[in-house]
N, C-alpha and C. Protein backbone atom coordinates (compact mmCIF):
# COMPACT_ATOMS: atom_id res chain seq x y z
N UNK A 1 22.74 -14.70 9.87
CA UNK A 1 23.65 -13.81 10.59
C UNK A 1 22.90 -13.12 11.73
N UNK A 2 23.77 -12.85 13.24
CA UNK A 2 22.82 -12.87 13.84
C UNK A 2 23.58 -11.03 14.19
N UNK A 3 22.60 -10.27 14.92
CA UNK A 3 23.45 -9.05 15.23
C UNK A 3 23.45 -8.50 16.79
N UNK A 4 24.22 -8.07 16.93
CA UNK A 4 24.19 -7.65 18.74
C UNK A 4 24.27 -5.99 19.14
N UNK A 5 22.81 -5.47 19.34
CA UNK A 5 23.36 -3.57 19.21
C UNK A 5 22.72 -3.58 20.78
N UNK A 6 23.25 -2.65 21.12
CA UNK A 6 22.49 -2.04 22.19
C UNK A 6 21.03 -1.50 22.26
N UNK A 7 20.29 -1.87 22.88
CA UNK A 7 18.34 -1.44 22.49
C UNK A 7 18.68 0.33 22.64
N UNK A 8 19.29 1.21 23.44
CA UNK A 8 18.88 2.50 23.57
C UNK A 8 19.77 3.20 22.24
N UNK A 9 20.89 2.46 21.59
CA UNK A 9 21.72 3.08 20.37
C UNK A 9 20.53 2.89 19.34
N UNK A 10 20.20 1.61 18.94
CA UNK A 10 19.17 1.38 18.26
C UNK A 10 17.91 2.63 18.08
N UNK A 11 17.59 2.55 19.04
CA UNK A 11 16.30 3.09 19.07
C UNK A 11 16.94 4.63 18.64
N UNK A 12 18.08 5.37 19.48
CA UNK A 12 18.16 6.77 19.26
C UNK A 12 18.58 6.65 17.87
N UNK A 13 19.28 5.85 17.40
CA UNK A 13 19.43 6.47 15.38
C UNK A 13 18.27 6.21 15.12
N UNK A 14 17.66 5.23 15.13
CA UNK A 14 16.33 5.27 14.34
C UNK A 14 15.52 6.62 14.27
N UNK A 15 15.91 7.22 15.66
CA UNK A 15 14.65 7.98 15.94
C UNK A 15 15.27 9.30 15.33
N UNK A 16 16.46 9.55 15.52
CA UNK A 16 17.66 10.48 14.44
C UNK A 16 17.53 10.51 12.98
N UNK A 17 17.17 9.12 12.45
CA UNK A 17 16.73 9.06 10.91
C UNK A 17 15.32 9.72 11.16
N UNK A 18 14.33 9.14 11.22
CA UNK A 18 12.86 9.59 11.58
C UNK A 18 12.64 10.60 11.77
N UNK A 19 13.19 11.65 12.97
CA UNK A 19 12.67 12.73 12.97
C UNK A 19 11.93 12.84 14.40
N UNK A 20 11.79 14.06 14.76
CA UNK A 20 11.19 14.08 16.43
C UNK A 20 9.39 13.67 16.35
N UNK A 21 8.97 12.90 15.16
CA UNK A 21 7.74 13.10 15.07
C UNK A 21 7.54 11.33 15.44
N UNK A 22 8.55 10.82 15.41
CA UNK A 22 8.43 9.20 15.56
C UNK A 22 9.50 8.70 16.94
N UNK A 23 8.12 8.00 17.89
CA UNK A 23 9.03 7.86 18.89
C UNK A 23 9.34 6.16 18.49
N UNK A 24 10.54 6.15 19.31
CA UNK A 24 11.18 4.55 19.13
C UNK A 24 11.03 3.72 20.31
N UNK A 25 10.88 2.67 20.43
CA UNK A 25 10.94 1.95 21.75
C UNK A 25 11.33 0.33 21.47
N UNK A 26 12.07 0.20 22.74
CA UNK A 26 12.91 -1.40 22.92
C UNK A 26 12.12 -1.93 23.81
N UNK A 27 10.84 -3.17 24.06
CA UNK A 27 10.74 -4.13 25.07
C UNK A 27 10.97 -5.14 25.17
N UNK A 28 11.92 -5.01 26.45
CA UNK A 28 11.80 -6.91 26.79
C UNK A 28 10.84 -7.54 27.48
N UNK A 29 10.52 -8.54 26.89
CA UNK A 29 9.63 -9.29 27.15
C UNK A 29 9.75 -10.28 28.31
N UNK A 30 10.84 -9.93 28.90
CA UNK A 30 10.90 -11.11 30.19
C UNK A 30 10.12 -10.69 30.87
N UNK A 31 9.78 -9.38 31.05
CA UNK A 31 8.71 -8.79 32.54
C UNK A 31 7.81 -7.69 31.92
N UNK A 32 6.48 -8.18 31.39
CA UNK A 32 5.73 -6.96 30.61
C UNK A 32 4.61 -6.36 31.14
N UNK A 33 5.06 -6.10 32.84
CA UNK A 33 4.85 -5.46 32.61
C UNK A 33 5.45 -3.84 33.15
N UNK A 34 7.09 -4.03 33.10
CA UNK A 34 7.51 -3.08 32.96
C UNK A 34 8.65 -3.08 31.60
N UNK A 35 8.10 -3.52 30.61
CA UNK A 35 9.22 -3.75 29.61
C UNK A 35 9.57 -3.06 28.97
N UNK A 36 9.48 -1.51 28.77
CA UNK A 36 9.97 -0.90 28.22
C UNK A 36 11.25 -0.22 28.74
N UNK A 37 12.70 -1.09 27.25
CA UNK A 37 13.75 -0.92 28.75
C UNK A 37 14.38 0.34 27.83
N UNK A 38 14.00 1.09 26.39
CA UNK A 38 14.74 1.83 26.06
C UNK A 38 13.56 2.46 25.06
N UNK A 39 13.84 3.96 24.91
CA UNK A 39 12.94 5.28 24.17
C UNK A 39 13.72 6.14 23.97
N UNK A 40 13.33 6.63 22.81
CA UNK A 40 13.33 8.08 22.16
C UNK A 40 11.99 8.17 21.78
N UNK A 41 12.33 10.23 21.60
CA UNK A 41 11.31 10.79 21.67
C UNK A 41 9.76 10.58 22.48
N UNK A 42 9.68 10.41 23.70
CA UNK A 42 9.17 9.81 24.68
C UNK A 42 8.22 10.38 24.81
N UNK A 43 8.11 12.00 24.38
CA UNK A 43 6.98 13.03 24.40
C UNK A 43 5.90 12.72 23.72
N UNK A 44 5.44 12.04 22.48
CA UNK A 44 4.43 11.58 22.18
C UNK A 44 3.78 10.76 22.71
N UNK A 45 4.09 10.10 23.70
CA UNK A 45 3.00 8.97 24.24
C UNK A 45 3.27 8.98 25.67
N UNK A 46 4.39 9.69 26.23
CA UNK A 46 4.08 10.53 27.65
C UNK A 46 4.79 8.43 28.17
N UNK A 47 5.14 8.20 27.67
CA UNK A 47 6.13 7.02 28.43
C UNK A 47 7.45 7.32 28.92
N UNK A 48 7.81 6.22 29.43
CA UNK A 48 9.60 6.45 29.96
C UNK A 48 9.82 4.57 30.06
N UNK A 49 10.92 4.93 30.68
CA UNK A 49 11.28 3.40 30.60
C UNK A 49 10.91 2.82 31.74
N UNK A 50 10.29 1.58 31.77
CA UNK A 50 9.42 1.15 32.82
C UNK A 50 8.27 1.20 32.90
N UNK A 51 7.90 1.71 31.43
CA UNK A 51 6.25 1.58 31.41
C UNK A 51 5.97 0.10 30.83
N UNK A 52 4.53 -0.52 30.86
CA UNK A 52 4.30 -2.00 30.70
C UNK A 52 3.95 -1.99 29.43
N UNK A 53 4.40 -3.25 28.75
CA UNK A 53 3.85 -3.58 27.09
C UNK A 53 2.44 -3.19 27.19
N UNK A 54 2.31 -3.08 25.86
CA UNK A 54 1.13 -2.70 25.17
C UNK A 54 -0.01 -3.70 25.36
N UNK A 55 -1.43 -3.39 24.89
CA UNK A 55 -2.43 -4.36 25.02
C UNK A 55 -2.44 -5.39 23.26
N UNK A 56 -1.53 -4.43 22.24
CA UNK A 56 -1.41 -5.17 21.20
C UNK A 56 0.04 -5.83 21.17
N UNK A 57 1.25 -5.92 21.64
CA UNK A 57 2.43 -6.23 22.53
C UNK A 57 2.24 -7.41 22.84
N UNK A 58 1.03 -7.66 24.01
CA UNK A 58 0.65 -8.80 24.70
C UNK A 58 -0.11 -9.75 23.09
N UNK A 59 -0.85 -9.02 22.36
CA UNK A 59 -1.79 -9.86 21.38
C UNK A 59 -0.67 -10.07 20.54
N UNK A 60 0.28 -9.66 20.20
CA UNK A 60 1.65 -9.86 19.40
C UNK A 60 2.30 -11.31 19.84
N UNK A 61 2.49 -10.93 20.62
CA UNK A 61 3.26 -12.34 21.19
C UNK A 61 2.80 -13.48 21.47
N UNK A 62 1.53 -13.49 21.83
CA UNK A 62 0.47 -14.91 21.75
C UNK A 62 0.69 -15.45 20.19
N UNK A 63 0.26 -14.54 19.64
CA UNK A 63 0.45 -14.76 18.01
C UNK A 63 1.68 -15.10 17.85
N UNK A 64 3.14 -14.57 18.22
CA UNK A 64 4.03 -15.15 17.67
C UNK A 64 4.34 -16.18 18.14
N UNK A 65 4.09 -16.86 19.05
CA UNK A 65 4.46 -18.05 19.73
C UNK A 65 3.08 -19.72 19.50
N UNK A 66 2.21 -18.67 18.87
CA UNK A 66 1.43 -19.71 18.06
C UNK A 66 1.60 -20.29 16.67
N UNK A 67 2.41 -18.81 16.20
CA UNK A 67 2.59 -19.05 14.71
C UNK A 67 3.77 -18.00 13.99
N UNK A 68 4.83 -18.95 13.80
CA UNK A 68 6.20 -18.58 13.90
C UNK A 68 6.30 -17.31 12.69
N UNK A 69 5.43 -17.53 11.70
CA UNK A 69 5.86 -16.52 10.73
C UNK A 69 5.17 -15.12 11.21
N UNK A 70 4.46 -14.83 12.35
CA UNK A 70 3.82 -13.22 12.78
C UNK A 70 4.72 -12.81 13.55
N UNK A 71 5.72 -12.16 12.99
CA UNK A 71 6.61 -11.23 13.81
C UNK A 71 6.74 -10.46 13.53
N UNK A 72 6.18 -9.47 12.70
CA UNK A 72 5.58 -8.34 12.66
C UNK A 72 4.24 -7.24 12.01
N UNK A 73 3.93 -6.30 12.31
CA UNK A 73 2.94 -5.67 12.27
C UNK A 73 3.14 -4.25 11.44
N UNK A 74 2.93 -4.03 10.72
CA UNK A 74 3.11 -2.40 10.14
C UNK A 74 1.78 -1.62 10.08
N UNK A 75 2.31 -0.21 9.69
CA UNK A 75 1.47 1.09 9.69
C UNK A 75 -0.57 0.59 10.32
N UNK A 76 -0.03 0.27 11.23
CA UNK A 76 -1.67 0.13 12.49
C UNK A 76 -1.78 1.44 12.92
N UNK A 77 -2.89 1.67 13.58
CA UNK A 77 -3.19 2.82 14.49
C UNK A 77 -2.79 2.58 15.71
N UNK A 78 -2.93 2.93 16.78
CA UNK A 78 -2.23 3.56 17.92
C UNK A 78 -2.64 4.68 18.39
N UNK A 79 -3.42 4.68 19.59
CA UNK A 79 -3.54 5.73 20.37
C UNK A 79 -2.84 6.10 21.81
N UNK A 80 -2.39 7.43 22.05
CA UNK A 80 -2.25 7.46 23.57
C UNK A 80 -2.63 7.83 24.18
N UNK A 81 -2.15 7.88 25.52
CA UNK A 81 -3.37 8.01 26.73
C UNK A 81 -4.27 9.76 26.57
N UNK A 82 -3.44 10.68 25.91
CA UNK A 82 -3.91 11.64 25.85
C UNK A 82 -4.86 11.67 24.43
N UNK A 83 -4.90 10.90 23.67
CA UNK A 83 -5.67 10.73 22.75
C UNK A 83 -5.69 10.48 21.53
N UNK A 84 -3.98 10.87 21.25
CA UNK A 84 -3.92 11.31 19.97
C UNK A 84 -3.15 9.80 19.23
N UNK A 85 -3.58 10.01 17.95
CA UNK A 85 -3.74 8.99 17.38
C UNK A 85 -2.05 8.69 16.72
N UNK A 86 -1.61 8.01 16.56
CA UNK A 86 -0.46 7.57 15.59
C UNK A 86 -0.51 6.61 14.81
N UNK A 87 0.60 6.57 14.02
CA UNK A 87 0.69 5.36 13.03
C UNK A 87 1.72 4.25 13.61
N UNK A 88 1.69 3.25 13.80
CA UNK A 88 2.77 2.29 14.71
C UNK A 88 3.21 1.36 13.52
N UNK A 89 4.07 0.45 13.94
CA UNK A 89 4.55 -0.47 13.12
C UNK A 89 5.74 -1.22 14.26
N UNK A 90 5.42 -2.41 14.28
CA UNK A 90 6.18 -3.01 15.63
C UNK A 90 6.62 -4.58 15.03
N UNK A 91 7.96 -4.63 15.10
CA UNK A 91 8.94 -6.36 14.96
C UNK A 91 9.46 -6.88 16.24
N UNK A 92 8.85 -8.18 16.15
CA UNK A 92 9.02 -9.19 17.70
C UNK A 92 10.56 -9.38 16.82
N UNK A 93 11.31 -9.54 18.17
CA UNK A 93 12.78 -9.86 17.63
C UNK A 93 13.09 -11.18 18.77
N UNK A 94 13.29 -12.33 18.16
CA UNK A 94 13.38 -13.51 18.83
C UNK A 94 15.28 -13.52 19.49
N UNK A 95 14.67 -14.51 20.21
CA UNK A 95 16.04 -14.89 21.22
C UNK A 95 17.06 -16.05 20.59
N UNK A 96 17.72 -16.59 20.84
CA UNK A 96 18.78 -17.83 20.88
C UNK A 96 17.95 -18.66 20.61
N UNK A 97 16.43 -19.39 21.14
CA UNK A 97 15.93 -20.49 20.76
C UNK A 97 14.58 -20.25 20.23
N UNK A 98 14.21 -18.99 19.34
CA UNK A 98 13.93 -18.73 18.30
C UNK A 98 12.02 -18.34 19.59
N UNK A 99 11.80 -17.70 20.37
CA UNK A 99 11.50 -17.78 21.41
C UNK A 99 11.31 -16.41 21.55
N UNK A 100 9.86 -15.15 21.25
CA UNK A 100 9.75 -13.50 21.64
C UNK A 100 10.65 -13.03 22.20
N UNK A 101 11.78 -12.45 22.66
CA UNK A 101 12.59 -11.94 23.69
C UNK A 101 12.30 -10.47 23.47
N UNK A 102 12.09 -9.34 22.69
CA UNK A 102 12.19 -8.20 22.62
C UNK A 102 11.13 -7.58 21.58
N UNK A 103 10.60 -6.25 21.28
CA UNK A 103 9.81 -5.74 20.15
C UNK A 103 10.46 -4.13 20.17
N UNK A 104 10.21 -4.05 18.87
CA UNK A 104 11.13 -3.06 18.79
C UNK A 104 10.00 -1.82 18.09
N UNK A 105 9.64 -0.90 18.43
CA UNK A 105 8.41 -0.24 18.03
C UNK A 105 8.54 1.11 17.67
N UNK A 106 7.99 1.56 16.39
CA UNK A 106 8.02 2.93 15.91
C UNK A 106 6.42 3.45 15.57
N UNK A 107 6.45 4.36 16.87
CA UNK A 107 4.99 5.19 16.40
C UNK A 107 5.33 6.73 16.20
N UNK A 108 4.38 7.12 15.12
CA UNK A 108 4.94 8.36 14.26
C UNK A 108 3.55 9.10 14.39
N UNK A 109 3.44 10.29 14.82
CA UNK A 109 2.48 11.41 14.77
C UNK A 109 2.38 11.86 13.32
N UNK A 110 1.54 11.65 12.18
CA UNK A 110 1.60 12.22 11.38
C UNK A 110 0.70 14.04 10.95
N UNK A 111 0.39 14.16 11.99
CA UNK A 111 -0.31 15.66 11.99
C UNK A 111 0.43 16.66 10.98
N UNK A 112 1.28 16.37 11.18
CA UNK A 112 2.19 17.54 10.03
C UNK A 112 2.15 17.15 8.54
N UNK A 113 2.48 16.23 8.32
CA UNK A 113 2.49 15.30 7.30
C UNK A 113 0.95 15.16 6.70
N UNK A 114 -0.21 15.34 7.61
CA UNK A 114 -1.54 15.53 6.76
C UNK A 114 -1.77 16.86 6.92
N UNK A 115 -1.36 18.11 7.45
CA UNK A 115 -1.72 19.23 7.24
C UNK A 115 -1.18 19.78 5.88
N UNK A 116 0.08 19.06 5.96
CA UNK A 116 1.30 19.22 4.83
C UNK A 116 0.02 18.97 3.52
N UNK A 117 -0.43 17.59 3.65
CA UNK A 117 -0.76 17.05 2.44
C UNK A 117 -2.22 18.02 2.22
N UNK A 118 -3.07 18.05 3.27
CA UNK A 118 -4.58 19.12 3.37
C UNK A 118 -4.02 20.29 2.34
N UNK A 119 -2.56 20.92 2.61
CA UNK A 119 -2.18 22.36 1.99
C UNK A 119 -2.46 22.20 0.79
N UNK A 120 -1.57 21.05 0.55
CA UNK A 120 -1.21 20.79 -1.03
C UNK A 120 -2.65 20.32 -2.03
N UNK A 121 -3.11 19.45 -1.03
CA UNK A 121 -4.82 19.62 -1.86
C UNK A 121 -5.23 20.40 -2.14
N UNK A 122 -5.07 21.74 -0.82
CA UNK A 122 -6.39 23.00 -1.64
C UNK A 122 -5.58 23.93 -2.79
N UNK A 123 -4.15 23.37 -3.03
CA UNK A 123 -3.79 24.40 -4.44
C UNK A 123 -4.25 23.28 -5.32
N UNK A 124 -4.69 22.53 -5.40
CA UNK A 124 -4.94 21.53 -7.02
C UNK A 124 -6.68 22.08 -7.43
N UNK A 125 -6.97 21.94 -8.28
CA UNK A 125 -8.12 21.99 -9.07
C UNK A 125 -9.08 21.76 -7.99
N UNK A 126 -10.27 21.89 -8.41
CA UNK A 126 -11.56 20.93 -7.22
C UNK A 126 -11.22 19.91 -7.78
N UNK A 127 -11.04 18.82 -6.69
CA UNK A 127 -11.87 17.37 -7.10
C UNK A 127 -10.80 16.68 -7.99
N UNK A 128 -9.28 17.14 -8.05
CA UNK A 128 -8.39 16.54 -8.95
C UNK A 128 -7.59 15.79 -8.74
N UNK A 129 -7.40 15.79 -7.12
CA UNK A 129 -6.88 14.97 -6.20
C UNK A 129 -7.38 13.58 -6.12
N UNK A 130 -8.79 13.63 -6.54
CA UNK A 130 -9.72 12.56 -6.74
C UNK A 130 -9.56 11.55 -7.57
N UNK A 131 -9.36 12.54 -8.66
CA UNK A 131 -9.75 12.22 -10.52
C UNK A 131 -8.38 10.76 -10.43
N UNK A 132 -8.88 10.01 -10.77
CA UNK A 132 -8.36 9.01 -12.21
C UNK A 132 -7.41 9.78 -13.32
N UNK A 133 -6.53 9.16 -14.03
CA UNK A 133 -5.62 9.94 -14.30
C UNK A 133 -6.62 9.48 -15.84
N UNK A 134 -6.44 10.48 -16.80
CA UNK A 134 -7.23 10.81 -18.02
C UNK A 134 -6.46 11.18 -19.53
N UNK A 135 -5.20 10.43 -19.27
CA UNK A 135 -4.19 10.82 -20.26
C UNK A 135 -2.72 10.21 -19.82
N UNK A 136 -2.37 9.34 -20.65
CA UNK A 136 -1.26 8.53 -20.55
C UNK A 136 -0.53 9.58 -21.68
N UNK A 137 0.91 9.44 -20.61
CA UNK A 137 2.27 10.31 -21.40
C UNK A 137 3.05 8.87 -21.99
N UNK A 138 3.23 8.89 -23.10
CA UNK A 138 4.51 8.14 -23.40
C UNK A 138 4.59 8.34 -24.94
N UNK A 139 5.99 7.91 -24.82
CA UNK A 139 7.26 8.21 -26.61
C UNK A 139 6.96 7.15 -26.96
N UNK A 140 5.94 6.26 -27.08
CA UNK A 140 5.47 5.14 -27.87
C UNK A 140 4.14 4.80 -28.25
N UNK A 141 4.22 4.49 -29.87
CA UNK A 141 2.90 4.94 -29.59
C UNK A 141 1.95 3.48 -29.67
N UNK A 142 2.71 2.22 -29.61
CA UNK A 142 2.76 0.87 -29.24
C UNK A 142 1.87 1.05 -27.32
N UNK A 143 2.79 2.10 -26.67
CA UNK A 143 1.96 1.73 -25.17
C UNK A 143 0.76 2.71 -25.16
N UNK A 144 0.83 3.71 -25.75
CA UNK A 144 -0.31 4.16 -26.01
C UNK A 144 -1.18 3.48 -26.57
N UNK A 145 -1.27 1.92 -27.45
CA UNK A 145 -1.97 1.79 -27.74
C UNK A 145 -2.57 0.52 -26.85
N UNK A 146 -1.55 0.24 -26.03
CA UNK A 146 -1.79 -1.20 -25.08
C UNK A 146 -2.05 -0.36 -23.75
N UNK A 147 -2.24 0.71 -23.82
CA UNK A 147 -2.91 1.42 -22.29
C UNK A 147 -4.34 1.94 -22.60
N UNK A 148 -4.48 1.96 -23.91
CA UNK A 148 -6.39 2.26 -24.39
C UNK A 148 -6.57 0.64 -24.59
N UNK A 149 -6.04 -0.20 -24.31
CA UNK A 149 -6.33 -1.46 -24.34
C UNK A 149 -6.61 -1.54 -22.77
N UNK A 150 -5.82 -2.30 -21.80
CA UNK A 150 -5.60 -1.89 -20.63
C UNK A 150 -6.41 -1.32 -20.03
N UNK A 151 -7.04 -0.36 -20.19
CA UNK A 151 -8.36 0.63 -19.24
C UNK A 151 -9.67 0.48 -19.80
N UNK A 152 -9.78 -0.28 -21.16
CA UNK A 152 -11.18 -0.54 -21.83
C UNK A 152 -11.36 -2.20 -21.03
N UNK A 153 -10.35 -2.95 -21.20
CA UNK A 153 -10.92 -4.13 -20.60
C UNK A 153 -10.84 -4.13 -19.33
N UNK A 154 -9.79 -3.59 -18.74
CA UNK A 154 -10.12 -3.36 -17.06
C UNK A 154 -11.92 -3.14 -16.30
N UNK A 155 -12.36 -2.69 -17.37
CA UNK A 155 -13.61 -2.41 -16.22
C UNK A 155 -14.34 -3.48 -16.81
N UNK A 156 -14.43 -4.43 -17.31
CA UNK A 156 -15.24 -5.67 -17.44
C UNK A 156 -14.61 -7.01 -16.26
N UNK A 157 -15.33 -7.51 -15.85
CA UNK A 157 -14.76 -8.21 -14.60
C UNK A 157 -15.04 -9.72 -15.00
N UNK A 158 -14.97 -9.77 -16.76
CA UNK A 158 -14.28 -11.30 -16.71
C UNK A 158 -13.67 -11.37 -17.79
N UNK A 159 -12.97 -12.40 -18.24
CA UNK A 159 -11.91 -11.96 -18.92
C UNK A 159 -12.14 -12.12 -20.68
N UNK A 160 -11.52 -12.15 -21.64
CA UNK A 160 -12.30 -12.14 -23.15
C UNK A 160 -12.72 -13.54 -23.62
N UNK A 161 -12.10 -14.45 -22.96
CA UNK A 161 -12.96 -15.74 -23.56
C UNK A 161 -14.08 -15.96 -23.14
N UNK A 162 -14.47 -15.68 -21.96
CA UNK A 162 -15.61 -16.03 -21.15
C UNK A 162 -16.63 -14.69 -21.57
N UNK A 163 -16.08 -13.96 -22.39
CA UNK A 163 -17.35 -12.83 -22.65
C UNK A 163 -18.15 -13.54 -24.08
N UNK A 164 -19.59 -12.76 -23.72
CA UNK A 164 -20.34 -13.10 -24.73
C UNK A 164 -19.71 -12.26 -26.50
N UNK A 165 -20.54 -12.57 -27.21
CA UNK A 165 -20.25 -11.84 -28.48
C UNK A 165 -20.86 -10.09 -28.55
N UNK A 166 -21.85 -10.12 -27.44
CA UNK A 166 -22.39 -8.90 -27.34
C UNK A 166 -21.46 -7.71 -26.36
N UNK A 167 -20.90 -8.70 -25.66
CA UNK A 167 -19.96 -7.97 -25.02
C UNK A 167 -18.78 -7.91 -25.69
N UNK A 168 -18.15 -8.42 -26.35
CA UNK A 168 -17.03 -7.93 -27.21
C UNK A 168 -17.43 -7.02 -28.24
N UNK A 169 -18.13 -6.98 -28.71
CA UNK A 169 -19.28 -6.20 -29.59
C UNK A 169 -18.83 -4.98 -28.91
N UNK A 170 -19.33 -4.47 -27.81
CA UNK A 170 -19.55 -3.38 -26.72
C UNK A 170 -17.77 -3.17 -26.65
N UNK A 171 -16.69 -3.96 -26.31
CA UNK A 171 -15.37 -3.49 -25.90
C UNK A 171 -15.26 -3.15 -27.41
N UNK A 172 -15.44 -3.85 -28.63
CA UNK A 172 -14.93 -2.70 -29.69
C UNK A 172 -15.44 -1.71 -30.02
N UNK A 173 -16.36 -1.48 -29.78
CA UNK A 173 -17.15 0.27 -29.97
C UNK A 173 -16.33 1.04 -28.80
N UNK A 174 -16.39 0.63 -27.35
CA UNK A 174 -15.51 1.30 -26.57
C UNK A 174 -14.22 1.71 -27.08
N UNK A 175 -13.13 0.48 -27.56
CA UNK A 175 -12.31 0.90 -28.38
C UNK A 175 -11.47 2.00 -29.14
N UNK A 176 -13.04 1.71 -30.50
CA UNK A 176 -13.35 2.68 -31.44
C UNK A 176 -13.16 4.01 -31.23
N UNK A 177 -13.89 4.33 -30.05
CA UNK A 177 -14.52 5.34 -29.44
C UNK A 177 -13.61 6.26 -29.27
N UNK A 178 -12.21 4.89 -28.34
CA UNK A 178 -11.00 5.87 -27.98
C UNK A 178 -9.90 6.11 -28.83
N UNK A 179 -10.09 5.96 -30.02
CA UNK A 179 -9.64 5.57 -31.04
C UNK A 179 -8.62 4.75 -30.83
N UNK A 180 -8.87 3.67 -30.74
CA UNK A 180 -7.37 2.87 -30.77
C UNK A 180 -7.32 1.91 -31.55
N UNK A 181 -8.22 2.50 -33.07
CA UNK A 181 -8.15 1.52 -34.33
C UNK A 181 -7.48 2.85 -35.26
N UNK A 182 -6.90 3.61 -34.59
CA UNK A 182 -6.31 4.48 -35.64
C UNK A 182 -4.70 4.28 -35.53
N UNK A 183 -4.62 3.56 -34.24
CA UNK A 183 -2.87 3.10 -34.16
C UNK A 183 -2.86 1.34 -35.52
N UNK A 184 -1.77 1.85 -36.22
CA UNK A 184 -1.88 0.68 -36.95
C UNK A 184 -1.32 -0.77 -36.14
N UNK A 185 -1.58 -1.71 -36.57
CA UNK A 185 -1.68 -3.34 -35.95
C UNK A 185 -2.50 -3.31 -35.09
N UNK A 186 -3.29 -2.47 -34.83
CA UNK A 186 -4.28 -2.66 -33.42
C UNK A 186 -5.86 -3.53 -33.60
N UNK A 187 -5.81 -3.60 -34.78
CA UNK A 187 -7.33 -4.25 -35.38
C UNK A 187 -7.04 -5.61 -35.09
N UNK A 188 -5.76 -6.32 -35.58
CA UNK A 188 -5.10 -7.49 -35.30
C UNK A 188 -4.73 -7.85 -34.02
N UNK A 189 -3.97 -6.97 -33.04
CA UNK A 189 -4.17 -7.32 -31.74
C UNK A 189 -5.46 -7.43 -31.11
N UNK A 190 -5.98 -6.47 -30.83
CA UNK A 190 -7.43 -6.37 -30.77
C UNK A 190 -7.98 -7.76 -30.76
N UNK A 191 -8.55 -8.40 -32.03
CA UNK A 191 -8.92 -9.53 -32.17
C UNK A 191 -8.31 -10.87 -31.95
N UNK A 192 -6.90 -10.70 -31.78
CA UNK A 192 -6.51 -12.39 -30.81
C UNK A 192 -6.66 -11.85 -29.48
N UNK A 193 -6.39 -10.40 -28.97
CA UNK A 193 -6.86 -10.61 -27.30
C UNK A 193 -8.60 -11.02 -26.88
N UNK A 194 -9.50 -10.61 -28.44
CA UNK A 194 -10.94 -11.04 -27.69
C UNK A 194 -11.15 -12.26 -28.68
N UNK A 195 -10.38 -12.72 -28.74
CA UNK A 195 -10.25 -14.14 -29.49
C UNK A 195 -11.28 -14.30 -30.77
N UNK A 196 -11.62 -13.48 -31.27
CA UNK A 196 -12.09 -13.63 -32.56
C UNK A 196 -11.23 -13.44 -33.99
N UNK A 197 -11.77 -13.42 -35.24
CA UNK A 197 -11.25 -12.77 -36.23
C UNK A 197 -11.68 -11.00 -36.52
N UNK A 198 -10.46 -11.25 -37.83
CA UNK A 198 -10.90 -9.91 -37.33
C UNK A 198 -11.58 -9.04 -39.00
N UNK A 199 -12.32 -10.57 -39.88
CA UNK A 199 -13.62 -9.78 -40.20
C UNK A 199 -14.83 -9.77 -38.90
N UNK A 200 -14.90 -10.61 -37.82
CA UNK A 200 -15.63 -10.18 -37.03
C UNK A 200 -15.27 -8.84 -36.34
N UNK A 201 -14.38 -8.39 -36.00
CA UNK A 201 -14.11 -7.35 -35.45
C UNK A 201 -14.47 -6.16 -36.62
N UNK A 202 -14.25 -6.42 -37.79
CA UNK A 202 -14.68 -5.23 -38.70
C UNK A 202 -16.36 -5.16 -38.60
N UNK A 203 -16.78 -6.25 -38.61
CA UNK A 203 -18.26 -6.39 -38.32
C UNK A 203 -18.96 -5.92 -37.21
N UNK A 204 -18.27 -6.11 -36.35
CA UNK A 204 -18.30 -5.04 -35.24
C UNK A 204 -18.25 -3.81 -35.43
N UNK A 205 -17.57 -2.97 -35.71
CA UNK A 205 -17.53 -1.97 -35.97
C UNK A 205 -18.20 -1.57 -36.85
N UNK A 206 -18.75 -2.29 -37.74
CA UNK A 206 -19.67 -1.75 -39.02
C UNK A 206 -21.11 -1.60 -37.75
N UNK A 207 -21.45 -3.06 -37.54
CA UNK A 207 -22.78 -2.79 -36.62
C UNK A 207 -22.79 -1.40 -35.44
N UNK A 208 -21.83 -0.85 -35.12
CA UNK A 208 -21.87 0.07 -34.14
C UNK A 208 -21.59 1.46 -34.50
N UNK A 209 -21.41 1.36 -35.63
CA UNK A 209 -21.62 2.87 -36.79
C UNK A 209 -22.98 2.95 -37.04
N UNK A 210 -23.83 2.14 -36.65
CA UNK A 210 -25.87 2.12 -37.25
C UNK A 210 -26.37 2.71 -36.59
């Protein structure tokens, strides 16, 4: 389905949803270098209509005409002439014979949006913004027990068949540790995910009580 809007309606709802912090822009690509034939919010990057595509605009369109599936680009950087940095995100919108004809571009000042977020950091704890989360909530106590599963083997970087016996050794004391031999069936799961039995797995655990 194909659609037919006007580039300056386009661009002003977009920029109406968005907010005055994201300017919008329509180029056609027949002449780039005055192709910008429609804007909102124009004050962030000090353009108007009749300014020339971009230097990534021009690298856009080489690309799309080399290779049909790059027609678009999201959350990149972007600077303007006065300095300041934005977040862009730009879709080549093809013609009748499938052929660049237009890009349709949203760059957004987020300054507010990280002062916003700076605020909200300095009410949290030190350093909590940081933290790894250290406590799973849930009404089951089945995922509680497949999320102390889940974060014990996550930090080994190969998977349980390919581990030695010393290293499964080591994930059931980890385990242990977090108690997740006190959820019942877990001794039995446990041991078909590290593919042993599970007097070895008790054996395990005996050796790591010494």
């Amino acid at each position: 389905m194909k659609i037919q809007i006007e580039a300056q309606l386009l661009v002003s709802f977009i920029a109406a949803v968005l907010g005055e912090d994201s300017e919008v822009v329509v180029h056609d690509l027949s002449d780039v270098s005055a192709s910008l034939v429609a804007i909102s919010n124009g004050h962030l990057s000090g353009r108007a209509i009749g300014a020339p595509a971009t230097d990534l605009a021009l690298r856009m369109l080489q690309e799309c005409m080399q290779a049909s599936d790059a027609s678009y680009k999201l959350n990149y950087r972007s600077k303007t002439r006065g300095g300041v940095l934005l977040r862009s995100s730009t879709l080549i919108i093809k013609g009748d014979h499938g052929q660049p004809a237009a890009m349709l571009c949203v760059n957004t000042d987020d300054k507010r949006l990280l002062e916003l977020q700076e605020s909200v950091r300095k009410l949290l704890p030190v350093d909590m913004a940081e933290q790894q989360h250290q406590e799973f909530l849930s009404a089951s106590v089945d995922d509680v027990g497949q999320e102390i599963l889940h974060s014990v083997l996550e930090q080994y970087p190969i998977t349980p068949s390919r581990m030695s016996a010393d290293e499964k050794s080591q994930v059931v004391k980890d385990l242990e540790q977090r108690g997740l031999f006190s959820i019942r069936g877990f001794v039995a799961k446990t041991a078909a995910i590290l593919e042993i039995s599970e007097p070895t797995l008790y054996r395990y655990l005996k050796t790591n009580t010494h």
